[in-house]
C-alpha atoms as a PDB file:
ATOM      1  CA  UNK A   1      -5.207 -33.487  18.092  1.00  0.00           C
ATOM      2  CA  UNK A   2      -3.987 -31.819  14.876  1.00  0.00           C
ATOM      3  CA  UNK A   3      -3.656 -28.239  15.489  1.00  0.00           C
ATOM      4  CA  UNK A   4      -5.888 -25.675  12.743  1.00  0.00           C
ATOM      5  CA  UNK A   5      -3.914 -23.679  10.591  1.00  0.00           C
ATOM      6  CA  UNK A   6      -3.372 -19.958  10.496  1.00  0.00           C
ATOM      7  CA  UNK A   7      -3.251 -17.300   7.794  1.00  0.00           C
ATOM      8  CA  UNK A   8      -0.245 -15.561   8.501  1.00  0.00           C
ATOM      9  CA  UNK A   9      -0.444 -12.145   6.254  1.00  0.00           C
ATOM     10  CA  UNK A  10      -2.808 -11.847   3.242  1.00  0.00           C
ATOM     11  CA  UNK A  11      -3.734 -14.959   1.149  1.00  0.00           C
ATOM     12  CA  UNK A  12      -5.506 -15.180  -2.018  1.00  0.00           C
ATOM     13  CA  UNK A  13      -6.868 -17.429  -3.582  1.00  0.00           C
ATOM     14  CA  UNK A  14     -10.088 -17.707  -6.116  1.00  0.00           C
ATOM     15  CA  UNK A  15     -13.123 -20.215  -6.138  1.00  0.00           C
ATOM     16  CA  UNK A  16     -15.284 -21.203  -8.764  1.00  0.00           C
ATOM     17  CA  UNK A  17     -18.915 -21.885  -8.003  1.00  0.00           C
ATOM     18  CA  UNK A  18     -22.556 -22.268  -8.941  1.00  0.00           C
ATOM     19  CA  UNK A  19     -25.249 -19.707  -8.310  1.00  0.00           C
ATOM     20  CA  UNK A  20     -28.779 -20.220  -9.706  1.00  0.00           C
ATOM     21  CA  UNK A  21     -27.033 -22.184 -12.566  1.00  0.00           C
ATOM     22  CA  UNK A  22     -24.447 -19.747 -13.336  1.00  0.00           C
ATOM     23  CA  UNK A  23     -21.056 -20.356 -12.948  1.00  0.00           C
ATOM     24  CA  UNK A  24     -19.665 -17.179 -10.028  1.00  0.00           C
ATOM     25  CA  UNK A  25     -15.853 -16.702  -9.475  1.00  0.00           C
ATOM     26  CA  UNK A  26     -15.273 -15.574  -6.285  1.00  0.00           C
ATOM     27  CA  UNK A  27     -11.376 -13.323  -5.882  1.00  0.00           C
ATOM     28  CA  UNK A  28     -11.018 -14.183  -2.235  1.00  0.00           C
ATOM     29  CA  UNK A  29      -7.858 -12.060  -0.238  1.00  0.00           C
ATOM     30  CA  UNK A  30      -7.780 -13.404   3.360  1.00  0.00           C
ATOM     31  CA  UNK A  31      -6.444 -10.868   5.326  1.00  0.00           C
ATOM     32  CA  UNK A  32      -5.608 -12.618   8.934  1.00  0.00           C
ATOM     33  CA  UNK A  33      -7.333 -10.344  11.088  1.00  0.00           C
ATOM     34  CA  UNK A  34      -4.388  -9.539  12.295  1.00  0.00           C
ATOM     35  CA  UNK A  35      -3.489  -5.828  13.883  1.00  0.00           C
ATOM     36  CA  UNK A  36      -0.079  -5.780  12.481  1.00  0.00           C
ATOM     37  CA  UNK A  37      -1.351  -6.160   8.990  1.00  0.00           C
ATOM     38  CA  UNK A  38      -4.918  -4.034   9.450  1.00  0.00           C
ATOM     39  CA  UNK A  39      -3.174  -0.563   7.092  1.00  0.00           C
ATOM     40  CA  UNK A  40      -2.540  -3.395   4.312  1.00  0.00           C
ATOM     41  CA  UNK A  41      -6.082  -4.925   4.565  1.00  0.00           C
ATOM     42  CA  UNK A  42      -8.092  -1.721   4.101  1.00  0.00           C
ATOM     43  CA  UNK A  43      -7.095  -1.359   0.512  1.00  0.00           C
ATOM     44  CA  UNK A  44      -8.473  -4.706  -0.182  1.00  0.00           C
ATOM     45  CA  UNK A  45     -12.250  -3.472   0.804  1.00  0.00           C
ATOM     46  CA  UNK A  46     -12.430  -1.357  -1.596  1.00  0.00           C
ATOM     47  CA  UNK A  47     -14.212  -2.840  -4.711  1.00  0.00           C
ATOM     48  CA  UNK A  48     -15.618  -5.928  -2.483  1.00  0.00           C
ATOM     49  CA  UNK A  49     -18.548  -6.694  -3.291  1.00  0.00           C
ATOM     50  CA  UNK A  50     -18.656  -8.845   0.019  1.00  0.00           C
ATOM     51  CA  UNK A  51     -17.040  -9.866   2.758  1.00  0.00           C
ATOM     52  CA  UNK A  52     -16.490 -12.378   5.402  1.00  0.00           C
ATOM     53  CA  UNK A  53     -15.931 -11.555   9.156  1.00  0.00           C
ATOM     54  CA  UNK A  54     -14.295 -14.572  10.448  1.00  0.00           C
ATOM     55  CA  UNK A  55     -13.424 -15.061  14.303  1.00  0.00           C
ATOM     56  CA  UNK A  56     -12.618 -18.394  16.288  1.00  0.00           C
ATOM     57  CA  UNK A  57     -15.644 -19.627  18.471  1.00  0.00           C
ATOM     58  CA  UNK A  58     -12.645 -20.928  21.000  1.00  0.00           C
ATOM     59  CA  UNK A  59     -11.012 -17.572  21.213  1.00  0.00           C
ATOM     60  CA  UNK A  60     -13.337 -14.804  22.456  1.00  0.00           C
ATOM     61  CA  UNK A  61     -10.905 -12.006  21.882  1.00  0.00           C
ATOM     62  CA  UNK A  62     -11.545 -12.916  18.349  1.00  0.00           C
ATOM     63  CA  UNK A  63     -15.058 -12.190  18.674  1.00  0.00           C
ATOM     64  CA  UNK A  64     -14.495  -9.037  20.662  1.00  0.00           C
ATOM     65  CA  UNK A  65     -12.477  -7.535  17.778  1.00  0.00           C
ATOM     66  CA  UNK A  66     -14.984  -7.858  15.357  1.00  0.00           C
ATOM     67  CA  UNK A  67     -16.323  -4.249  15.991  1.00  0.00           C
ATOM     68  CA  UNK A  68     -13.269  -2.616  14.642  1.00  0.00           C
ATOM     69  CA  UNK A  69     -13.002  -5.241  11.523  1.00  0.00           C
ATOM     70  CA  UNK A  70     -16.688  -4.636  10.898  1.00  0.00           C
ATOM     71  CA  UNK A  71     -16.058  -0.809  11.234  1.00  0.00           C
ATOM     72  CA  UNK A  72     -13.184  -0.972   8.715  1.00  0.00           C
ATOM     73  CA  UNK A  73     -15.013  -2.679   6.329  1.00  0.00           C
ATOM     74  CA  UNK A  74     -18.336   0.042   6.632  1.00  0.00           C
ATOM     75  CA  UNK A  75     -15.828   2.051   6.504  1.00  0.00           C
ATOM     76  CA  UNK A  76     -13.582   1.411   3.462  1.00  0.00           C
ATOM     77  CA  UNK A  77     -15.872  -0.778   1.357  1.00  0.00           C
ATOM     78  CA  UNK A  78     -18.775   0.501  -1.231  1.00  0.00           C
ATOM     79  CA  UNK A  79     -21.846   0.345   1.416  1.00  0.00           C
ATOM     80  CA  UNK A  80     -23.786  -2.602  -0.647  1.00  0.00           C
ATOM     81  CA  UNK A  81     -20.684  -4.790   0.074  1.00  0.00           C
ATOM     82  CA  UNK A  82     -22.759  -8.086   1.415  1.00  0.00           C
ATOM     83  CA  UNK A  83     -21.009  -8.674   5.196  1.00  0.00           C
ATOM     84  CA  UNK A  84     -21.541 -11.911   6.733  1.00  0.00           C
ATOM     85  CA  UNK A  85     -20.416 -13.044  10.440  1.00  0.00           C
ATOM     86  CA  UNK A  86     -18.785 -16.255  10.887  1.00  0.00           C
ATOM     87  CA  UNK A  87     -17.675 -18.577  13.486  1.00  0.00           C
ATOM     88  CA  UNK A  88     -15.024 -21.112  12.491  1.00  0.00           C
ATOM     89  CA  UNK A  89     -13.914 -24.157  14.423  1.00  0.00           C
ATOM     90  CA  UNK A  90     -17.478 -25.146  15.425  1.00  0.00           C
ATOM     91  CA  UNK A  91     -15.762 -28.885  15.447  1.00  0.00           C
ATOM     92  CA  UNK A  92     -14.436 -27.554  18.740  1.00  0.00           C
ATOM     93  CA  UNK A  93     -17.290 -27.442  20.303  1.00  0.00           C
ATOM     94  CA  UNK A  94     -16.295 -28.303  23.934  1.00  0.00           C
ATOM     95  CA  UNK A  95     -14.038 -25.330  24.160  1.00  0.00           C
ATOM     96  CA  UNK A  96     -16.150 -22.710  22.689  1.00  0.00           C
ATOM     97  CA  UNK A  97     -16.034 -19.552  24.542  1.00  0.00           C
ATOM     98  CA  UNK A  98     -18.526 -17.374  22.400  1.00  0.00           C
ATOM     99  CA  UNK A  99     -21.749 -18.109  22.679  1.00  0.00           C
ATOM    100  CA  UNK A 100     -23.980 -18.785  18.866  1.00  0.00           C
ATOM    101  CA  UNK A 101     -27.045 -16.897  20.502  1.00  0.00           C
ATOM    102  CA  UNK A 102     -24.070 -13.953  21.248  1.00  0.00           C
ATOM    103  CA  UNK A 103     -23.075 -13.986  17.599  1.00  0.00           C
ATOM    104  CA  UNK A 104     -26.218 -13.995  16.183  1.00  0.00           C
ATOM    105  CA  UNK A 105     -27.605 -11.331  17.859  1.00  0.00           C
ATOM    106  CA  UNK A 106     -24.527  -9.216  17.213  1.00  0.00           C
ATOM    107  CA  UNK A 107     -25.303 -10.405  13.618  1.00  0.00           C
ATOM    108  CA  UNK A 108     -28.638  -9.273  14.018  1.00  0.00           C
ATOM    109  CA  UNK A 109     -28.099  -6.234  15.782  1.00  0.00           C
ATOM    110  CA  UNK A 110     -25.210  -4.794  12.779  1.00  0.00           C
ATOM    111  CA  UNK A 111     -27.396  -6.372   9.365  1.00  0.00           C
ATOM    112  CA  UNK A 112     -24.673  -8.981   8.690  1.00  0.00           C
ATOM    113  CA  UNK A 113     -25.690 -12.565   7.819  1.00  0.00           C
ATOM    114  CA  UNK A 114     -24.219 -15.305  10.000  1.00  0.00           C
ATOM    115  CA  UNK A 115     -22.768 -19.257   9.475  1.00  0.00           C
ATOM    116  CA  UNK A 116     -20.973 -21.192  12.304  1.00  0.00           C
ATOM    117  CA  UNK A 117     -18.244 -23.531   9.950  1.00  0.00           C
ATOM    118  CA  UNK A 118     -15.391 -25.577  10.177  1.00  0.00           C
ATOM    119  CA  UNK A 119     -12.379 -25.242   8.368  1.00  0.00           C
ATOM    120  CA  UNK A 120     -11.320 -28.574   9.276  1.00  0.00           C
ATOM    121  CA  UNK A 121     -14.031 -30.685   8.558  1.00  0.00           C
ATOM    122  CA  UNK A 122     -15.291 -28.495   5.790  1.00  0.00           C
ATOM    123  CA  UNK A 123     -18.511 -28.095   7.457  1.00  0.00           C
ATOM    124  CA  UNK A 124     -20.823 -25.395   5.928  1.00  0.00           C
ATOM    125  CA  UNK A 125     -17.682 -23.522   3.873  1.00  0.00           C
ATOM    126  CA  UNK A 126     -19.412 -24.208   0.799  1.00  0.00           C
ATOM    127  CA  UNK A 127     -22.332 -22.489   2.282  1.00  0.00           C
ATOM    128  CA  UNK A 128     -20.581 -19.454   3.122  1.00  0.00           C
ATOM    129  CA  UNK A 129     -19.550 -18.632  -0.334  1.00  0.00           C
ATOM    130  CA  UNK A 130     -22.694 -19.910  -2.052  1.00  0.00           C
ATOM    131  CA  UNK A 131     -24.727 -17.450   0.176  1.00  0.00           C
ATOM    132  CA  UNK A 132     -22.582 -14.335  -0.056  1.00  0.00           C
ATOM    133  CA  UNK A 133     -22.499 -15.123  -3.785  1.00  0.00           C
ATOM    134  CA  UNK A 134     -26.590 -15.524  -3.724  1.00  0.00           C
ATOM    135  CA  UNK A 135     -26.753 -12.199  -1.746  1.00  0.00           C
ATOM    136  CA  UNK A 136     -24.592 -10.544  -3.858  1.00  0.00           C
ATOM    137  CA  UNK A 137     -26.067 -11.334  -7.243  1.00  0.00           C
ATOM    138  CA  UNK A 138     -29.863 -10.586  -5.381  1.00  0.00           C
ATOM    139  CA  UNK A 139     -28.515  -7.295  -4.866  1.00  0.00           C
ATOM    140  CA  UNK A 140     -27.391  -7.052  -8.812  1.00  0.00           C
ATOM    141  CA  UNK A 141     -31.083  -8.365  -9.931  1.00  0.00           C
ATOM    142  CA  UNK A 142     -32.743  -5.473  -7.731  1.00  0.00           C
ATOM    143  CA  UNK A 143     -30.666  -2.739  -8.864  1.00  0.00           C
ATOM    144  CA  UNK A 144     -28.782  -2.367  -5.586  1.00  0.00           C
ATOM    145  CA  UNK A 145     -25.148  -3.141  -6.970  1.00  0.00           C
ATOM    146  CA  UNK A 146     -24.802  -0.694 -10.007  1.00  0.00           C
ATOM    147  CA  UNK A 147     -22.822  -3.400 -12.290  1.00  0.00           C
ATOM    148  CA  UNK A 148     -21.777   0.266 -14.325  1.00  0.00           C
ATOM    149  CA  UNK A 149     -19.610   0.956 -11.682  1.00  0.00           C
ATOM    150  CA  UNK A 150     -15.818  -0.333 -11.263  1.00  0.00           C
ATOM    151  CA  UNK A 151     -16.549   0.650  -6.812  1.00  0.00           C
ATOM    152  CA  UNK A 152     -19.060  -2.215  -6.387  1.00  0.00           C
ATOM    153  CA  UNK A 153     -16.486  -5.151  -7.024  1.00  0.00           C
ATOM    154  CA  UNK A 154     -18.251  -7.193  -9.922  1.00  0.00           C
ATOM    155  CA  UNK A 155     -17.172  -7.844 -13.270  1.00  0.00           C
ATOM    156  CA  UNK A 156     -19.251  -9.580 -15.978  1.00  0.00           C
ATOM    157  CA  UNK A 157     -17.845 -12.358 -18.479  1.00  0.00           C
ATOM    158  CA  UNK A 158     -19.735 -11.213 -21.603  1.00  0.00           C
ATOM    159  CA  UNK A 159     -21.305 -14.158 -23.482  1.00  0.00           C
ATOM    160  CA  UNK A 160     -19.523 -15.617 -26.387  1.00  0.00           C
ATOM    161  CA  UNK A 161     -19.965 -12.855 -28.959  1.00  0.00           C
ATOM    162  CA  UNK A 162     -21.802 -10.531 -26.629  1.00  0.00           C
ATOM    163  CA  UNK A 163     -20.847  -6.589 -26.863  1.00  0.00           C
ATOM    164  CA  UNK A 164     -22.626  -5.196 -24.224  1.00  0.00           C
ATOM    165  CA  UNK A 165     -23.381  -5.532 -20.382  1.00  0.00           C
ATOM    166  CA  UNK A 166     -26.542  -6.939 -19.492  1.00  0.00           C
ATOM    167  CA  UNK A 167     -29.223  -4.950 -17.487  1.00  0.00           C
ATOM    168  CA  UNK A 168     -29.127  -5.365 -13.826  1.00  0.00           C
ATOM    169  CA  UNK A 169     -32.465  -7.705 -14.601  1.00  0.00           C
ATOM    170  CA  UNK A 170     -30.750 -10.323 -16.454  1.00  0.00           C
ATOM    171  CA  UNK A 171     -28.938 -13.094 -16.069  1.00  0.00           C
ATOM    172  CA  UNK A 172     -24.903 -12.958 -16.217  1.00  0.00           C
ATOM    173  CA  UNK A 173     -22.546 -15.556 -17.445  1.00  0.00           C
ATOM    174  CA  UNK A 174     -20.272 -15.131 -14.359  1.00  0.00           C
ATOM    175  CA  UNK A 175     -19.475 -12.495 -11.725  1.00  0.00           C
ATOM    176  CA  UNK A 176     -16.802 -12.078 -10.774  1.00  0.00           C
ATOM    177  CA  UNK A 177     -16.571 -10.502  -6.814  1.00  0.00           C
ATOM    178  CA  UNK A 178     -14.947 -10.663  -3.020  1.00  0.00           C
END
């Protein structure tokens, strides 16, 4: 069986994609989880407008660790920054060692939104993105993200022509976030 790959240090990488028919570019810096690295990774929360906790359902230390990650990012990011929980490698389901009822209650119990995916098979990774982005650009329609401020981790792509930012109430060509 072909082994899953790691991130080894911090990865970037950026992803176009659709959100209620407008086109979203997501900035995405994966950060490893890893302890060695963890002074490097705080400067990235800051001006996320979300983020994605990400531990392996066949490792439970991975799971266990998520308390400090998720404290970092309260910690370090603007406090709308959408957070949501994820368990990768669900296509390993015979040697899963955390529990999904476990992870969505710790989900449930710290306000994050949760996904089980797989990298490998690509199962619900779309999904992930599309509902952080949704989340996200909810929280710009209700006034929650101020889009004035350079903290919150969106940028606007003015229309062709266009001069000014739109109100938090209408529709943007493309946000930019994560």
């Amino acid at each position: 069986m072909p082994a899953h790959d790691l991130t080894i240090g911090v990865g970037f990488g950026t992803r176009f994609i659709t959100v209620n028919d407008q086109q979203t570019k997501l900035q995405i810096w994966d950060t490893a989880g890893q302890e060695s690295f963890r002074s490097i990774t705080r400067s990235y929360y800051r001006g996320a407008a979300g983020a994605l906790l990400v531990y392996d359902i066949t490792r439970r230390e991975t799971f266990e660790h998520l308390s400090v990650w998720l404290e970092d990012v309260r910690q370090h990011a603007n406090p709308n920054t959408v957070i949501m929980l994820i368990g990768n490698k669900s296509d390993l389901e015979s040697k899963r060692q955390v529990p999904r009822e476990e992870a969505e209650r710790f989900a449930q119990e710290n306000g994050l939104f949760f996904l089980e995916t797989s990298a490998k098979t690509a199962n619900n990774i779309e999904e992930a993105f599309v509902k952080t982005a949704e989340e996200i650009q909810r929280k710009i329609q209700d006034g929650t993200i101020d889009l004035t401020s350079e903290s919150n981790g969106v940028k606007l792509a003015l229309p062709q022509g266009g001069s000014s930012l739109p109100s938090a109430n209408t529709s943007s060509s493309s946000n930019g976030c994560c």
